[in-house]
Protein backbone atom coordinates (compact mmCIF):
# COMPACT_ATOMS: atom_id res chain seq x y z
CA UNK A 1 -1.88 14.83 -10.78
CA UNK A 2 0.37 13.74 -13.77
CA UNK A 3 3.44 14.45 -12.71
CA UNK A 4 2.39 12.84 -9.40
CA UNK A 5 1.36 9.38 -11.09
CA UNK A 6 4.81 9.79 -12.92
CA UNK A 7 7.25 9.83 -10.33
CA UNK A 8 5.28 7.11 -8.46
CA UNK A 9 5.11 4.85 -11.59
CA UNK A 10 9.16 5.39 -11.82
CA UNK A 11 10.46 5.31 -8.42
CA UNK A 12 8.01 1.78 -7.61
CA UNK A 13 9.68 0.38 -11.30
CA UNK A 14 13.21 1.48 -10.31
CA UNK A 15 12.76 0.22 -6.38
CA UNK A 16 11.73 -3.67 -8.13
CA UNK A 17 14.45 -3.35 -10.42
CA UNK A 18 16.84 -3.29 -7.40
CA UNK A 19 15.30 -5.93 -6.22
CA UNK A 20 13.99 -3.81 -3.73
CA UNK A 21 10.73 -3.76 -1.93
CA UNK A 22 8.29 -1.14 -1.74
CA UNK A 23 6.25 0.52 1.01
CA UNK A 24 3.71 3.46 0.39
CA UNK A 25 3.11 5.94 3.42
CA UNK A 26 -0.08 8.21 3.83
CA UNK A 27 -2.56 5.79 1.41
CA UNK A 28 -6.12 7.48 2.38
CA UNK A 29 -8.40 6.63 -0.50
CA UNK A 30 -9.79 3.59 -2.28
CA UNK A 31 -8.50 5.34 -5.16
CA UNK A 32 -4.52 5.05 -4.14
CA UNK A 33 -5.06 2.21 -2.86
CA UNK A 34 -5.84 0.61 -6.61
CA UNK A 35 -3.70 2.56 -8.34
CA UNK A 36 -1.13 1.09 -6.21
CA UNK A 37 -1.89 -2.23 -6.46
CA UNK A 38 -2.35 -2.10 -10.24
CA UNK A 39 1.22 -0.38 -10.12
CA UNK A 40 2.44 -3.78 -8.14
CA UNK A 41 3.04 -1.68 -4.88
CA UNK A 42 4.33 -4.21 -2.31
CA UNK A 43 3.09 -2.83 0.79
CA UNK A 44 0.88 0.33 2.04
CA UNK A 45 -0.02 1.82 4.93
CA UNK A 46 -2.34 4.66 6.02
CA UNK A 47 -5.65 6.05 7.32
CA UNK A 48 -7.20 4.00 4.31
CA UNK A 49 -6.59 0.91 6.28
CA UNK A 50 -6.84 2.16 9.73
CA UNK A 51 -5.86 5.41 12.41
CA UNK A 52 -2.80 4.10 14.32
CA UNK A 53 -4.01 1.81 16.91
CA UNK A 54 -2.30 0.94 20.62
CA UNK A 55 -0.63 -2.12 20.27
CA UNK A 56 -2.75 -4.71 22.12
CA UNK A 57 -6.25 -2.93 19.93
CA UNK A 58 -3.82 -3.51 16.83
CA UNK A 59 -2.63 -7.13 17.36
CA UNK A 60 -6.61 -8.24 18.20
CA UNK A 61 -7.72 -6.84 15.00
CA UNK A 62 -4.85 -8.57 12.85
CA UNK A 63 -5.63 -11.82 14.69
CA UNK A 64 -9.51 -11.43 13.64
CA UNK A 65 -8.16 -10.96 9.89
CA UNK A 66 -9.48 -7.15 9.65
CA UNK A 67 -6.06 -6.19 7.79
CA UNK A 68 -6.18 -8.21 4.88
CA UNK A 69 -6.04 -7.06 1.64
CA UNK A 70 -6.44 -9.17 -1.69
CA UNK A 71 -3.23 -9.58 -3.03
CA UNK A 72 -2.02 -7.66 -6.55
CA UNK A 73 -4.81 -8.57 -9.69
CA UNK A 74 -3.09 -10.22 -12.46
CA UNK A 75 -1.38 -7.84 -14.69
């Protein structure tokens, strides 16, 4: 949705502008996931990367490096 895209593009520009970092809830496609990193989203978090986990099922996975992401492509 345009007006969706919009207020994303704005409120991630305005948030770095304040020297502020940014943190997008409820990411569930490959899709947002790109369109956030191409937008220089700082963080995300959602059923894209995983269901919520119990803590000790979490930490095991982190330590085996299943949570990494590539970091932001040039712009």
């Amino acid at each position: 949705d345009e007006d969706n895209t919009t207020i994303t593009k704005v409120i991630i520009d305005m948030s770095h502008n304040l020297n502020l970092s940014v943190i997008a809830e409820g990411v569930e496609t490959e899709g947002q996931l790109n369109f956030l990193r191409h937008h220089l989203c700082d963080e995300i978090q959602g059923f894209y990367i995983s269901m919520p986990l119990p803590y000790p099922e979490f930490t095991h996975l982190l330590q085996q490096g299943h949570f990494a992401i590539a970091p932001h492509p040039p712009v």
